[in-house]
PDB file of N, CA and C in Angstrom:
ATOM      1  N   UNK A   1       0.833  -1.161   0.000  1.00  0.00           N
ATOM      2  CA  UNK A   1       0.000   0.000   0.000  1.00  0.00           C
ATOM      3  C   UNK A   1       0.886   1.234   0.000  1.00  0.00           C
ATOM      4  N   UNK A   2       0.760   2.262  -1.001  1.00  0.00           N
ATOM      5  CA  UNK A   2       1.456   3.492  -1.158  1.00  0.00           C
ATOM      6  C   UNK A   2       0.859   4.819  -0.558  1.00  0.00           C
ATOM      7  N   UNK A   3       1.408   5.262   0.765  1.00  0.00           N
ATOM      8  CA  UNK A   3       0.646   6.166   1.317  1.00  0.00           C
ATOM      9  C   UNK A   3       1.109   7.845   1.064  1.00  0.00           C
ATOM     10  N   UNK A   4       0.511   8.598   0.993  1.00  0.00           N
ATOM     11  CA  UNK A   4       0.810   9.889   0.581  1.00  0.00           C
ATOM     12  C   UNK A   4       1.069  10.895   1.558  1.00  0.00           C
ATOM     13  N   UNK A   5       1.997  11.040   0.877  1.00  0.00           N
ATOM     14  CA  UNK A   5       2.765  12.472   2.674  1.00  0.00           C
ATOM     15  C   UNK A   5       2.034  13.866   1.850  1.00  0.00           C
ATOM     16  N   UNK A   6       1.194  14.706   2.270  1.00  0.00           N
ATOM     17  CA  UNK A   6       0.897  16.096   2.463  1.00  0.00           C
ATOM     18  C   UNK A   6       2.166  17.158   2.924  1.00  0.00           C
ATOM     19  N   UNK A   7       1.964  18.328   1.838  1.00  0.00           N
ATOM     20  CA  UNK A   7       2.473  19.359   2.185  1.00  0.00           C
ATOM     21  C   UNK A   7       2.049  20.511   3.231  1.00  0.00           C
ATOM     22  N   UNK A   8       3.083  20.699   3.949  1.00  0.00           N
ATOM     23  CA  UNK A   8       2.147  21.380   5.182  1.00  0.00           C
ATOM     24  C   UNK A   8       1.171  22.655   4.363  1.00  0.00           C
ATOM     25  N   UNK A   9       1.100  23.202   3.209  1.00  0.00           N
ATOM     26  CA  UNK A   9       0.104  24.062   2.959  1.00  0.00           C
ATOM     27  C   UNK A   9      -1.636  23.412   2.485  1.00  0.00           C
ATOM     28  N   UNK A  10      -0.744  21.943   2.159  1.00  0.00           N
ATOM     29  CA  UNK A  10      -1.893  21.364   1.650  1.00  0.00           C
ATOM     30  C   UNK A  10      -2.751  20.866   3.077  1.00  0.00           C
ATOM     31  N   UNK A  11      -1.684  20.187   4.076  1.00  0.00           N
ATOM     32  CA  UNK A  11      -2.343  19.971   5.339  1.00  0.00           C
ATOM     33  C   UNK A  11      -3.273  21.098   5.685  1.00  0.00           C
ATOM     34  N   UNK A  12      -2.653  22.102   6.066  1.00  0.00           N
ATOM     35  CA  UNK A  12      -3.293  23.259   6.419  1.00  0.00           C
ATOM     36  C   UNK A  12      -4.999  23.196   5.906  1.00  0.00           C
ATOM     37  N   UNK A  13      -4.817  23.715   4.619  1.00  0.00           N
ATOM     38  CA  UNK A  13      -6.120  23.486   3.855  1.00  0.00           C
ATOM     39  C   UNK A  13      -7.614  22.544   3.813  1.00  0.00           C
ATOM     40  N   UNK A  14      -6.158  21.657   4.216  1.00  0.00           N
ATOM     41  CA  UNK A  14      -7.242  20.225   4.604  1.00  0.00           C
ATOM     42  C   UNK A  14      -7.805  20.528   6.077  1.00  0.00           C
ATOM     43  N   UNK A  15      -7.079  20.589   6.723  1.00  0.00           N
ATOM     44  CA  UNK A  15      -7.423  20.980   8.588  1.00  0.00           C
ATOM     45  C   UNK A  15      -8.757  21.826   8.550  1.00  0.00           C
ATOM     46  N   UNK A  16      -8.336  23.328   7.798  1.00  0.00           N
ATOM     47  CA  UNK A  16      -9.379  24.538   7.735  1.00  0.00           C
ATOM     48  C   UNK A  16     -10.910  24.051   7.321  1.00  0.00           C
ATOM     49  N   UNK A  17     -10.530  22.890   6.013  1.00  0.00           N
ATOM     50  CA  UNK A  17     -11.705  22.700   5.496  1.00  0.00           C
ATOM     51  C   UNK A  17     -12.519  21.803   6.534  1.00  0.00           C
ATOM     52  N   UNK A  18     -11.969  20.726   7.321  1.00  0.00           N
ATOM     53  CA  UNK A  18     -12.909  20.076   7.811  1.00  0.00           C
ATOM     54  C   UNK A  18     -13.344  21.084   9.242  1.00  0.00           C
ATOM     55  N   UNK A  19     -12.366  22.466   9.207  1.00  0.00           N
ATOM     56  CA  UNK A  19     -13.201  22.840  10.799  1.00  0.00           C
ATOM     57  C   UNK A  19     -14.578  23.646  10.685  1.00  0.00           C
ATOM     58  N   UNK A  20     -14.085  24.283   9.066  1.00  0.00           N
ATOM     59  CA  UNK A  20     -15.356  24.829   8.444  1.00  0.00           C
ATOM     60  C   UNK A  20     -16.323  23.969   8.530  1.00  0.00           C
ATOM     61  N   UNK A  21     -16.459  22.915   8.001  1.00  0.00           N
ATOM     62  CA  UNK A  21     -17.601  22.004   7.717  1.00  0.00           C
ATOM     63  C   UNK A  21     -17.936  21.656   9.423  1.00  0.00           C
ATOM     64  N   UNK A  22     -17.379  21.381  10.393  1.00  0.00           N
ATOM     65  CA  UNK A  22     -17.499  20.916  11.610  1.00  0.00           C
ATOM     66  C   UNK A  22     -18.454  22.277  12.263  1.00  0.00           C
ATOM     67  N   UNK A  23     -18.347  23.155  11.695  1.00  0.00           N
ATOM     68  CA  UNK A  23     -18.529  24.480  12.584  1.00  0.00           C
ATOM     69  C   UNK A  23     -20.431  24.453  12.073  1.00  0.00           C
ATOM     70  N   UNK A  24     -20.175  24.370  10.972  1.00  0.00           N
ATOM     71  CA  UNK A  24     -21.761  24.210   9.994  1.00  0.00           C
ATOM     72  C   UNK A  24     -22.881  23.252  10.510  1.00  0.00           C
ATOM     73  N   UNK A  25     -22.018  22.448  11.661  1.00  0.00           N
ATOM     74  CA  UNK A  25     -23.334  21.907  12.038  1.00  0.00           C
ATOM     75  C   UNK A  25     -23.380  22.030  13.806  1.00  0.00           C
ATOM     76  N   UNK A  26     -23.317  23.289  13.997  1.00  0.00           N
ATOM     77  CA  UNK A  26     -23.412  23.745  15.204  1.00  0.00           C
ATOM     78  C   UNK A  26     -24.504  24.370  15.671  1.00  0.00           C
ATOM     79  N   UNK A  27     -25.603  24.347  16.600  1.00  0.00           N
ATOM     80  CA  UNK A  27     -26.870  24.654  16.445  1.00  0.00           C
ATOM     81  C   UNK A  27     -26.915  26.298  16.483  1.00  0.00           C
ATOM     82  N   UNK A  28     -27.473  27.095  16.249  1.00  0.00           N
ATOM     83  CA  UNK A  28     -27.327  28.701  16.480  1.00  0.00           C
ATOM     84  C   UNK A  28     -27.735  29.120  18.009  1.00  0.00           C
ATOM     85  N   UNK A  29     -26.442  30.498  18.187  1.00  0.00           N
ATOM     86  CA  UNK A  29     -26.596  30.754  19.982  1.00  0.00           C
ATOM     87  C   UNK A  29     -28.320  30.785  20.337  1.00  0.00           C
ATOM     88  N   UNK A  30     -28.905  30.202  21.235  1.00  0.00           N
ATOM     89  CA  UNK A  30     -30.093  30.499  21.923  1.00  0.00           C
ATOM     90  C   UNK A  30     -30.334  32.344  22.522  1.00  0.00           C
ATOM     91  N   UNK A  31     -31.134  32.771  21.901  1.00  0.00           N
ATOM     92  CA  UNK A  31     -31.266  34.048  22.839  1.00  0.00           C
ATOM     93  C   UNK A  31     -31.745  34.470  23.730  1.00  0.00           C
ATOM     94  N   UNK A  32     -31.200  35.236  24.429  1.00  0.00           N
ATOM     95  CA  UNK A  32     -31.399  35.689  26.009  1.00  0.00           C
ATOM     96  C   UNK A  32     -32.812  35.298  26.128  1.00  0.00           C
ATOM     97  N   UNK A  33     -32.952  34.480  27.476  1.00  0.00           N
ATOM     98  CA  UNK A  33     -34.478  34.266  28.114  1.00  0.00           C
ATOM     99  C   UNK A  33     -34.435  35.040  29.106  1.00  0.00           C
ATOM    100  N   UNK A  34     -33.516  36.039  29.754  1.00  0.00           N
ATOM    101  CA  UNK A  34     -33.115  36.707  31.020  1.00  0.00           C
ATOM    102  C   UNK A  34     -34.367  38.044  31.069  1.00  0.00           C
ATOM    103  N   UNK A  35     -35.377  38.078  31.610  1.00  0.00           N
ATOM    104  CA  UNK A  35     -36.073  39.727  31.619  1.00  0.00           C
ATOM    105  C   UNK A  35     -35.449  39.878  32.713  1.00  0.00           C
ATOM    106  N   UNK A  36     -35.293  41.713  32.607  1.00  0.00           N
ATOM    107  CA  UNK A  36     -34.712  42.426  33.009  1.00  0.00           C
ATOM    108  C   UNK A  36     -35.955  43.346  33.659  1.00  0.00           C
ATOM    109  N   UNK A  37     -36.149  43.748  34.696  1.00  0.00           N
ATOM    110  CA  UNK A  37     -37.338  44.793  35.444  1.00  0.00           C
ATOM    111  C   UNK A  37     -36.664  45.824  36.157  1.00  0.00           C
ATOM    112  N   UNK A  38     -36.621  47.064  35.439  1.00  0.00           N
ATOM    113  CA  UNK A  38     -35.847  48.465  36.427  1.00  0.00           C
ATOM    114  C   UNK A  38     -37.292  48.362  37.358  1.00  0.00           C
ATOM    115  N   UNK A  39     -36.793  49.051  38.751  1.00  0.00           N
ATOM    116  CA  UNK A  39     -37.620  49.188  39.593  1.00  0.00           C
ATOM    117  C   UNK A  39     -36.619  50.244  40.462  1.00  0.00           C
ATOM    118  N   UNK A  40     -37.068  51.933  39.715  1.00  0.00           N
ATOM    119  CA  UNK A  40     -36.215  52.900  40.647  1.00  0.00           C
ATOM    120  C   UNK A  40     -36.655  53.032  42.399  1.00  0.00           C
ATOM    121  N   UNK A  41     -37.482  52.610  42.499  1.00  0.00           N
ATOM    122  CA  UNK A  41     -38.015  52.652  44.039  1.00  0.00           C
ATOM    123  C   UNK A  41     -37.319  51.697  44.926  1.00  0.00           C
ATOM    124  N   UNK A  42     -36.298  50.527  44.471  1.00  0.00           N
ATOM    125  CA  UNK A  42     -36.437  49.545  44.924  1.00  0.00           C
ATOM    126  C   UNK A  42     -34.884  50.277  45.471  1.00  0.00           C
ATOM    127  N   UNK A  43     -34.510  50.875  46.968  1.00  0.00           N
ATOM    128  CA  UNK A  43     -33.239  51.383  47.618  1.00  0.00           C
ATOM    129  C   UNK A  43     -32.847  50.999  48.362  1.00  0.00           C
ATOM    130  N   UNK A  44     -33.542  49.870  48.988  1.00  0.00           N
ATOM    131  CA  UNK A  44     -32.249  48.988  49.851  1.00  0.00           C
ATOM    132  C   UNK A  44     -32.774  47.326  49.964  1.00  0.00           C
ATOM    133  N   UNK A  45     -31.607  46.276  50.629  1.00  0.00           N
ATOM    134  CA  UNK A  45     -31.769  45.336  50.618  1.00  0.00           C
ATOM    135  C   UNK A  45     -33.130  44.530  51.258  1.00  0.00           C
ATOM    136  N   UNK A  46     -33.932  45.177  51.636  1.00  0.00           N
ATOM    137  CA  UNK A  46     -35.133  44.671  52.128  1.00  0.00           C
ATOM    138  C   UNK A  46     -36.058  44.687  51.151  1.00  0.00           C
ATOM    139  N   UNK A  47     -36.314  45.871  50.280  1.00  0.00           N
ATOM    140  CA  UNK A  47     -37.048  46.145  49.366  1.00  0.00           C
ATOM    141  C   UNK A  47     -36.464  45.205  48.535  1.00  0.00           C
ATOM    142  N   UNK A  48     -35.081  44.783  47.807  1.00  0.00           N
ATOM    143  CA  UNK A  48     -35.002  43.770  46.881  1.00  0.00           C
ATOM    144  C   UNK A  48     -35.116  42.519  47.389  1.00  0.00           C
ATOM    145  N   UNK A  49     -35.268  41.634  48.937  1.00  0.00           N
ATOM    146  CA  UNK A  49     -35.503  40.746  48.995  1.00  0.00           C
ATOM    147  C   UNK A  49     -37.292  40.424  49.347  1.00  0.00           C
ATOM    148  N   UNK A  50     -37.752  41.657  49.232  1.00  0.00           N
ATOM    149  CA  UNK A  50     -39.548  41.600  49.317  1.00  0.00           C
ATOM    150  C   UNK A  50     -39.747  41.138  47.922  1.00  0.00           C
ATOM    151  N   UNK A  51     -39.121  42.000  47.216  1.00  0.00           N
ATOM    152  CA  UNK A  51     -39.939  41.892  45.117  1.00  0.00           C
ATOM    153  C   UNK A  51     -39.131  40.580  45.072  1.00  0.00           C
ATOM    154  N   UNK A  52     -37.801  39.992  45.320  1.00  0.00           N
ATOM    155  CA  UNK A  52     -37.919  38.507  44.871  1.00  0.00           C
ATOM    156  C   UNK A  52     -38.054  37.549  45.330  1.00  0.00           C
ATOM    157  N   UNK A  53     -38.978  37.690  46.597  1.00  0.00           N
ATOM    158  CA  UNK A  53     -39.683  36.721  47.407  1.00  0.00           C
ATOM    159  C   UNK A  53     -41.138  36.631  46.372  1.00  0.00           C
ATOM    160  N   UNK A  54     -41.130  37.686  46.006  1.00  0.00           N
ATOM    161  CA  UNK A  54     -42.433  37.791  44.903  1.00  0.00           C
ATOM    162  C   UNK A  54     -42.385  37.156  43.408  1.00  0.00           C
ATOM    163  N   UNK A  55     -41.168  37.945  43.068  1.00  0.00           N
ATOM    164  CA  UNK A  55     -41.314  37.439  41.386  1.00  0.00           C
ATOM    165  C   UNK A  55     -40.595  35.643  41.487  1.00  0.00           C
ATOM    166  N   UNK A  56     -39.838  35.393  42.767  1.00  0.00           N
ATOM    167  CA  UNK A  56     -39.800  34.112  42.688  1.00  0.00           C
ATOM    168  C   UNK A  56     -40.901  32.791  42.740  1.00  0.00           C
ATOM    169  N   UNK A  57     -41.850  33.684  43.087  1.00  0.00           N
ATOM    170  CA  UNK A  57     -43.333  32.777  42.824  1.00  0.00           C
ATOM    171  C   UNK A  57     -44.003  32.631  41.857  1.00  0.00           C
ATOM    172  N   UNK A  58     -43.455  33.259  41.160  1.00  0.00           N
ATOM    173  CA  UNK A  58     -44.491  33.376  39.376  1.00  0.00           C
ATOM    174  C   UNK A  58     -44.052  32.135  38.644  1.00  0.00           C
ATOM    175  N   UNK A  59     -44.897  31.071  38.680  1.00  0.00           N
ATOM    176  CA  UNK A  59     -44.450  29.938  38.116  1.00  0.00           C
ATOM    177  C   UNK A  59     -43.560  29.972  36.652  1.00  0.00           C
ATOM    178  N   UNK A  60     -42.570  29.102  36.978  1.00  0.00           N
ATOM    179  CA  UNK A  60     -41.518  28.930  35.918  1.00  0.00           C
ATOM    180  C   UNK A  60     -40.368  30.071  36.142  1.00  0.00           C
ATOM    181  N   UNK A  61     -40.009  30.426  37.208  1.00  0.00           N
ATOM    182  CA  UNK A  61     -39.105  31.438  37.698  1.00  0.00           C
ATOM    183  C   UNK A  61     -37.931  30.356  38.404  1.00  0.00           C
ATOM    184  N   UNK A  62     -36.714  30.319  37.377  1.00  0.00           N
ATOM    185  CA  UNK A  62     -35.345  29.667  37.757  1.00  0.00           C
ATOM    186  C   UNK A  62     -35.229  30.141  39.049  1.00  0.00           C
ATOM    187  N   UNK A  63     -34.734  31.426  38.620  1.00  0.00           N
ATOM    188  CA  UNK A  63     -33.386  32.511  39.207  1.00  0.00           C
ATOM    189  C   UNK A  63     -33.918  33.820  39.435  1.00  0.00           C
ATOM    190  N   UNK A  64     -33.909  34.168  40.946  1.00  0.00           N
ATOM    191  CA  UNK A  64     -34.094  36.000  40.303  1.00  0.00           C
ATOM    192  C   UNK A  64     -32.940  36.769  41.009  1.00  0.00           C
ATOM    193  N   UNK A  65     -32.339  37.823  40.951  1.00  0.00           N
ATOM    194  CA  UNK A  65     -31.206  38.376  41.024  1.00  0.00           C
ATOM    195  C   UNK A  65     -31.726  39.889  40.999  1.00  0.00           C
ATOM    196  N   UNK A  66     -31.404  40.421  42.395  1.00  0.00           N
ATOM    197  CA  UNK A  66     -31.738  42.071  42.624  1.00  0.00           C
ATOM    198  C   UNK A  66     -30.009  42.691  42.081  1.00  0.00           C
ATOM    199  N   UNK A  67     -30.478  44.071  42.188  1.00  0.00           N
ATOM    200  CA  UNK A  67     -29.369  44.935  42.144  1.00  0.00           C
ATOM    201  C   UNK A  67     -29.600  45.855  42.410  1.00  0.00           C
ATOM    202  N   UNK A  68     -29.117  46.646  43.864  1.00  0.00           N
ATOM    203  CA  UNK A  68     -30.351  47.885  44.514  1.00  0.00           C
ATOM    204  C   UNK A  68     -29.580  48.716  43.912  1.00  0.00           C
ATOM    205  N   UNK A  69     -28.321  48.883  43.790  1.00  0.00           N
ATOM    206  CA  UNK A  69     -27.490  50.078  43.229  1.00  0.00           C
ATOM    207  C   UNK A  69     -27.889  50.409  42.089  1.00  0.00           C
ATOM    208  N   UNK A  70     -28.196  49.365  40.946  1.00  0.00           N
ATOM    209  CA  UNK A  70     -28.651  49.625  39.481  1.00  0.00           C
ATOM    210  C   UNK A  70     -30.126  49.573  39.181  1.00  0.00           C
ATOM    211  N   UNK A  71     -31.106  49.089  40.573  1.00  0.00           N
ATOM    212  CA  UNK A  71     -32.407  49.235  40.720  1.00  0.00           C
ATOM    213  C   UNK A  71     -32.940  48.385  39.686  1.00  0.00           C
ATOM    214  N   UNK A  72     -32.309  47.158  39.741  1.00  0.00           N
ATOM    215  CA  UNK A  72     -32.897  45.974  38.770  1.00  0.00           C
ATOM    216  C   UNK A  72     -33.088  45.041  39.046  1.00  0.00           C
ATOM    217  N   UNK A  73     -34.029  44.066  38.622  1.00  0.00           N
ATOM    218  CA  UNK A  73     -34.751  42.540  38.968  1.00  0.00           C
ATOM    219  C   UNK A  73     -34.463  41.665  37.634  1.00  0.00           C
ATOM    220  N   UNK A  74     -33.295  40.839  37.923  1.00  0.00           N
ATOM    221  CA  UNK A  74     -33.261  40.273  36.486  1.00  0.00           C
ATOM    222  C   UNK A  74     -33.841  38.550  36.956  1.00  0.00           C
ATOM    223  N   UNK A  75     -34.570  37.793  35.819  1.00  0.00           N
ATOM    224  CA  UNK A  75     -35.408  36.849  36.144  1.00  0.00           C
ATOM    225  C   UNK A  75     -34.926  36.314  35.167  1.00  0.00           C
ATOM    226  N   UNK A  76     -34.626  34.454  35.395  1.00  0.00           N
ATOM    227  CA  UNK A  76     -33.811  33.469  34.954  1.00  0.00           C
ATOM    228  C   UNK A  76     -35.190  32.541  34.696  1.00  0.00           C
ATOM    229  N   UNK A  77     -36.167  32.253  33.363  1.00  0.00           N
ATOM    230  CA  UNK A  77     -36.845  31.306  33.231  1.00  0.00           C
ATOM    231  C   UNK A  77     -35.927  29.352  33.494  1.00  0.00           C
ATOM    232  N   UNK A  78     -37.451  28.511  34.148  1.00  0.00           N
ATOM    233  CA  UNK A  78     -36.723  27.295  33.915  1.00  0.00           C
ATOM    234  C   UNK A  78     -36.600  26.872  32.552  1.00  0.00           C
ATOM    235  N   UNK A  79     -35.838  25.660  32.384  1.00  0.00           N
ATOM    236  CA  UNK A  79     -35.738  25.492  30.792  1.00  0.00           C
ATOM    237  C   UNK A  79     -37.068  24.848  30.159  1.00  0.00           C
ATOM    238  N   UNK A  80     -37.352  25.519  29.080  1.00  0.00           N
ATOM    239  CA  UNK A  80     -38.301  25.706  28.014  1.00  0.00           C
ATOM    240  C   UNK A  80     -39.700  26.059  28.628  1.00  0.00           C
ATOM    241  N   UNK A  81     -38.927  27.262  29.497  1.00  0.00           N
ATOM    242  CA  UNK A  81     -40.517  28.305  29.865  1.00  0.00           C
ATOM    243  C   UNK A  81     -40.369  29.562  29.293  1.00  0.00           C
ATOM    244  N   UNK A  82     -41.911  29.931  28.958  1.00  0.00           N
ATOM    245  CA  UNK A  82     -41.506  31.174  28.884  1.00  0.00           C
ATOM    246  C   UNK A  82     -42.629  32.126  29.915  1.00  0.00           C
ATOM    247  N   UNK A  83     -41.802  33.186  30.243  1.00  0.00           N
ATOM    248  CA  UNK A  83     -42.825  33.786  31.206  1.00  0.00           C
ATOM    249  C   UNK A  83     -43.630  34.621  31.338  1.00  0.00           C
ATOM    250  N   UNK A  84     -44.378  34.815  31.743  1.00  0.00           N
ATOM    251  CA  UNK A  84     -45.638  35.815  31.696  1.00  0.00           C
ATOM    252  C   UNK A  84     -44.920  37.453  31.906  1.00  0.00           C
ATOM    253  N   UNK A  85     -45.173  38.314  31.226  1.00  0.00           N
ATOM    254  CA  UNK A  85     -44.634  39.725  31.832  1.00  0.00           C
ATOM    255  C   UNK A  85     -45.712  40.070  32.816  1.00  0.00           C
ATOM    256  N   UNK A  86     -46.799  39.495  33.094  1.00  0.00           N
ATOM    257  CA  UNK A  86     -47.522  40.063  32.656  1.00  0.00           C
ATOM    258  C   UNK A  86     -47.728  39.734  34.722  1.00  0.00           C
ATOM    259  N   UNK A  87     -47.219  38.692  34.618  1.00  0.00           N
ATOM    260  CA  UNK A  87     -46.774  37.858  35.890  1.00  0.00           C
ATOM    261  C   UNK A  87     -45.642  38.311  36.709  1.00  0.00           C
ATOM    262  N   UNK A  88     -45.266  38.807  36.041  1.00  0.00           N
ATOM    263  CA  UNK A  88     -43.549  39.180  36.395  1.00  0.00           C
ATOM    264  C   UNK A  88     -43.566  41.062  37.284  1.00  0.00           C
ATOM    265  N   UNK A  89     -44.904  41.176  36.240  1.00  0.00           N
ATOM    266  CA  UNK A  89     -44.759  42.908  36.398  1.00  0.00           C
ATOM    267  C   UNK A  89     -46.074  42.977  37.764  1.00  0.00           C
ATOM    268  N   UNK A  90     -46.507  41.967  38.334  1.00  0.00           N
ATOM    269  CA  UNK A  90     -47.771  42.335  39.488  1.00  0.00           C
ATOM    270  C   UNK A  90     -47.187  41.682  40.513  1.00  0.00           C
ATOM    271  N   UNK A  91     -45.928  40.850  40.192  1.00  0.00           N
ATOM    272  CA  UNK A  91     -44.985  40.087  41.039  1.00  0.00           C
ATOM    273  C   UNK A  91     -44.182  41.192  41.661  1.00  0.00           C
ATOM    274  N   UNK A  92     -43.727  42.350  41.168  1.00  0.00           N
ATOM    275  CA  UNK A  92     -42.717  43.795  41.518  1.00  0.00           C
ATOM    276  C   UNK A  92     -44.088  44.344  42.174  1.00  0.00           C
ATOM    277  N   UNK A  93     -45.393  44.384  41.906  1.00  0.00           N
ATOM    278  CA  UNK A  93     -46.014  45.964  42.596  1.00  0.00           C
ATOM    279  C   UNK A  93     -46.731  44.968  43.901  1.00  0.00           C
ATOM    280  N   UNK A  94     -46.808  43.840  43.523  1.00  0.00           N
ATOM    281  CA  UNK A  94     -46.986  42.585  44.940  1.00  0.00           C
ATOM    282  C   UNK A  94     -45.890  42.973  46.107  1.00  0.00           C
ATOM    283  N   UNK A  95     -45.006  43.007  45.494  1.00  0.00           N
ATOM    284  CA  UNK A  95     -43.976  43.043  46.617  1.00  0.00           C
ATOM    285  C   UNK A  95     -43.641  44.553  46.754  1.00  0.00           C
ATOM    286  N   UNK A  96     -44.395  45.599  46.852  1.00  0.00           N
ATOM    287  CA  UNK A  96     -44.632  46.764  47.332  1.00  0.00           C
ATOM    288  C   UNK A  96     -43.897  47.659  46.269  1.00  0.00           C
ATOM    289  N   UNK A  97     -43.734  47.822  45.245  1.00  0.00           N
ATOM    290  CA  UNK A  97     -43.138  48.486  44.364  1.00  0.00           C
ATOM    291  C   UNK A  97     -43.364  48.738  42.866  1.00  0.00           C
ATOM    292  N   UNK A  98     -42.992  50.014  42.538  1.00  0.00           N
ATOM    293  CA  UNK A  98     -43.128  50.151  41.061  1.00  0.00           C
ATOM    294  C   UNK A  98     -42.501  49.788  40.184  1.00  0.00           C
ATOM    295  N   UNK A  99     -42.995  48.884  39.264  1.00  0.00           N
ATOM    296  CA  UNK A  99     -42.014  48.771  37.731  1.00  0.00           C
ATOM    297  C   UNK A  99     -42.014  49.914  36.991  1.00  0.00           C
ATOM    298  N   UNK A 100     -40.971  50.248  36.449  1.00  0.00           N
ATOM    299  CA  UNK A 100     -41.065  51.329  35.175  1.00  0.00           C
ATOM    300  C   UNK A 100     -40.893  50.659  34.130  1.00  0.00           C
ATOM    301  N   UNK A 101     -40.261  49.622  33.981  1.00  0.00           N
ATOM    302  CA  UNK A 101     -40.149  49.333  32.570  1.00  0.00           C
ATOM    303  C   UNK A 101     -39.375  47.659  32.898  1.00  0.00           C
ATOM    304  N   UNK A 102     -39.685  46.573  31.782  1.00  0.00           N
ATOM    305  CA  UNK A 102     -39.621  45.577  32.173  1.00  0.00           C
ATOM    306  C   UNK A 102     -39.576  44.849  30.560  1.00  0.00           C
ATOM    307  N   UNK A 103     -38.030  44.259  30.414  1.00  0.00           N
ATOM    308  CA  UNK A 103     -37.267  43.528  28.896  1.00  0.00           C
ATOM    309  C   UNK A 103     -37.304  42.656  28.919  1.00  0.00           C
ATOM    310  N   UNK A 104     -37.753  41.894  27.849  1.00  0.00           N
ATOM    311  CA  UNK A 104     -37.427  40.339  27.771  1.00  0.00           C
ATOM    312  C   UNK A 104     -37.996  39.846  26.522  1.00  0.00           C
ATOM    313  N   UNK A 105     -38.293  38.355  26.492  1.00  0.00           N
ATOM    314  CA  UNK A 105     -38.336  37.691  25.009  1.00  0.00           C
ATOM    315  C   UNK A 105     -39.830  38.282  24.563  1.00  0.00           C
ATOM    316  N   UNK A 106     -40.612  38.792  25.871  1.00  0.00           N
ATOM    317  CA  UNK A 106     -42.151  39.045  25.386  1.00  0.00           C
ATOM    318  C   UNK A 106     -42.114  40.511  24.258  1.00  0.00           C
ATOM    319  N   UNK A 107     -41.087  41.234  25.092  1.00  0.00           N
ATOM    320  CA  UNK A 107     -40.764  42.559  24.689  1.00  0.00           C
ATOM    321  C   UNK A 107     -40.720  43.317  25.513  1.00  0.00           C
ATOM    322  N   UNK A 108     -40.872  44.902  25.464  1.00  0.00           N
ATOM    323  CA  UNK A 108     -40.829  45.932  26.506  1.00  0.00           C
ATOM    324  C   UNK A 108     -41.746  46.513  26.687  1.00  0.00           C
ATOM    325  N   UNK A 109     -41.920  47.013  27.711  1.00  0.00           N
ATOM    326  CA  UNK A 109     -43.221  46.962  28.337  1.00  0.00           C
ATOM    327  C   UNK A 109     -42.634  48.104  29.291  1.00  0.00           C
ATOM    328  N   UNK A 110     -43.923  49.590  29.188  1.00  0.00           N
ATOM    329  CA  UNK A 110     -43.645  50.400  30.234  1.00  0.00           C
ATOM    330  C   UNK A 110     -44.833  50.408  31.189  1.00  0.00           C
ATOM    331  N   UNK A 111     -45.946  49.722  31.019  1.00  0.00           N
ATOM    332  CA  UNK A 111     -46.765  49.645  31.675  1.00  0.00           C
ATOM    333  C   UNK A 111     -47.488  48.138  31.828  1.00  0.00           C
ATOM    334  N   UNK A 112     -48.430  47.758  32.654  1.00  0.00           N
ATOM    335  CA  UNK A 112     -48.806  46.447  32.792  1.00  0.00           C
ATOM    336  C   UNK A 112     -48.984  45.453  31.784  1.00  0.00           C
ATOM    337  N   UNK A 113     -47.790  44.852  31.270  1.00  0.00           N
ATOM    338  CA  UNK A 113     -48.353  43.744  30.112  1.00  0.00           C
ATOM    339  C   UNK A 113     -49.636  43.186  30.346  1.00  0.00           C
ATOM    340  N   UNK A 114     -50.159  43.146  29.187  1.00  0.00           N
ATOM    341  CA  UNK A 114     -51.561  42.636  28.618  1.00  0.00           C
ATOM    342  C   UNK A 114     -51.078  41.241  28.886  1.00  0.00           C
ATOM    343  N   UNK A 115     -50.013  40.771  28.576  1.00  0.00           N
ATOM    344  CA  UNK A 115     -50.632  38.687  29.059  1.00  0.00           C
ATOM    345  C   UNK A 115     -49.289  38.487  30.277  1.00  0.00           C
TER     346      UNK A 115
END
């Protein structure tokens, strides 16, 4: 059997081509499921552990994560939920506070989402 030695430019070529083709069947990034809820009222650590004692009850709620300095409620769906804004935004005025505005896969919303 006569085996064939490659030139390293030809190697090369060969390498590139199969990482191209390897790369082509990679599924596309998933996009952010993370909503995001400013809540400027929300100024110290009591007030952010009231609203995510709250929005952690809105069924299908992973994760929720305050930030009193940046006055934000960011909410981690479980996998293959999606969540109500609508749930999310009576979950913040439940737990004694105003939403102003509230991002995510539903969209943005400056006032009480409709679902």
């Amino acid at each position: 059997m006569r085996m064939t030695t490659l030139t390293r430019p030809a190697a090369a070529a060969v390498l590139t081509a199969l990482l191209v083709l390897s790369a082509q069947g990679q599924p596309a990034p998933i996009p952010s499921t993370v909503t995001t809820i400013s809540v400027p009222d929300m100024e110290c650590p009591n007030c952010a552990k009231g609203v995510a004692t709250k929005v952690a009850a809105v069924p299908g709620v992973a994760k929720v994560e305050t930030n009193v300095k940046e006055r934000v409620v960011r909410v981690t769906p479980k996998d293959c939920t999606v969540l109500s804004p609508k749930a999310l935004w009576v979950a913040v005025e439940a737990g004694g506070h105003d939403p102003a505005k509230l991002e995510g896969p539903s969209g943005t919303f400056t006032k009480t989402p409709p679902n």
